[in-house]
Protein backbone atom coordinates (compact mmCIF):
# COMPACT_ATOMS: atom_id res chain seq x y z
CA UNK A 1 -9.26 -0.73 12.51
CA UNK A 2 -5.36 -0.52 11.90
CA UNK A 3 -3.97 2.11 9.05
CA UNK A 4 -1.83 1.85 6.32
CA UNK A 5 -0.14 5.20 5.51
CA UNK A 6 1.71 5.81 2.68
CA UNK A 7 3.71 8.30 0.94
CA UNK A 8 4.44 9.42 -2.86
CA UNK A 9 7.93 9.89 -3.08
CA UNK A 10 10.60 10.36 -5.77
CA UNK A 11 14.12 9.24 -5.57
CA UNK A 12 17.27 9.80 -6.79
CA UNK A 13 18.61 6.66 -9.73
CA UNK A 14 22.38 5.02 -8.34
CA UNK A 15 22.96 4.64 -11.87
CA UNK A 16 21.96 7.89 -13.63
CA UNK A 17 22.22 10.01 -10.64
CA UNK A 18 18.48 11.43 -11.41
CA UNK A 19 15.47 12.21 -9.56
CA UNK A 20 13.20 9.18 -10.73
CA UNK A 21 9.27 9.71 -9.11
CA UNK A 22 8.43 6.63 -7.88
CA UNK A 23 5.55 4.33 -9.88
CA UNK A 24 4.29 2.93 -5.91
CA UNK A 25 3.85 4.70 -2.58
CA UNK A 26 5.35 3.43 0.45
CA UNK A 27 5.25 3.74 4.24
CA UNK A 28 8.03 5.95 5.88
CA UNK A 29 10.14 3.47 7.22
CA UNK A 30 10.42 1.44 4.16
CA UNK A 31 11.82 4.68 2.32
CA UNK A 32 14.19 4.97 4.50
CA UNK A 33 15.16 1.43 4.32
CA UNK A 34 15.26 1.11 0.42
CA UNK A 35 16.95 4.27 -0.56
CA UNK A 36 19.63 6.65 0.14
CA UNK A 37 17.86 9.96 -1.66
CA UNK A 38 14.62 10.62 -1.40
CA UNK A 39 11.87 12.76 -1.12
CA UNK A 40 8.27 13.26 -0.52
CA UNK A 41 6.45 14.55 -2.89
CA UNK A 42 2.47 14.81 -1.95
CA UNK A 43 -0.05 14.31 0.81
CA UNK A 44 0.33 11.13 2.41
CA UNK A 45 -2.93 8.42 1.05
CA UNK A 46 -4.30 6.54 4.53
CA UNK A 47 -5.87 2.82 3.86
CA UNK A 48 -7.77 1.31 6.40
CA UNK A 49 -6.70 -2.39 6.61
CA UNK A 50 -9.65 -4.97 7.26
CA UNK A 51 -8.63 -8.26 9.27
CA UNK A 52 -7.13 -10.70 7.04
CA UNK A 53 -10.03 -12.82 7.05
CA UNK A 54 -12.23 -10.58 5.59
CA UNK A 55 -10.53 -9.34 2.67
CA UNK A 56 -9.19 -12.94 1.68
CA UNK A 57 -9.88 -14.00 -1.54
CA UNK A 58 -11.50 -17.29 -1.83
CA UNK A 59 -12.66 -19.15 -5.24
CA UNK A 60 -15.13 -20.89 -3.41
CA UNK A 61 -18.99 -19.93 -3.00
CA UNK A 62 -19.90 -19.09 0.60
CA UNK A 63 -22.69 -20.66 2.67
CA UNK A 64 -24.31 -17.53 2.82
CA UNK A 65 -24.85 -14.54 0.30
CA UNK A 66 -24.74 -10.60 0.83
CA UNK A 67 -28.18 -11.11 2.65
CA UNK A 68 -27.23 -13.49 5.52
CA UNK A 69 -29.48 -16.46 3.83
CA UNK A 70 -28.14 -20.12 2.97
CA UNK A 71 -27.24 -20.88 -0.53
């Protein structure tokens, strides 16, 4: 099962010039990608990603329940 790992970070504002800590979490290479300053500031948090099928949201009743029988 693929793995999502991602990173608290905080960051330093273009406008202000502070050290902002960042409201999300994101994987290393996006950091690096997104800002110029910035720094890790905890533990990494690891998601396990289920196939897209699986997780996809869909308004509609299934044929079969939690149990495996027909609706």
């Amino acid at each position: 099962m693929p793995r999502l790992v991602l990173y608290p970070f905080k960051f330093r504002d273009r406008i202000t010039g502070r050290w902002v800590r960042a409201r999300l979490e994101l994987q290393y290479p996006e950091l690096q990608r997104r800002y110029a300053e910035w720094e890790i500031t905890g533990a990494p948090v690891i998601r396990h990603v289920a196939p897209i099928m699986e997780r996809s949201f869909t308004p509609f009743r299934s044929e079969t329940d939690k149990f495996g029988r027909t609706a």
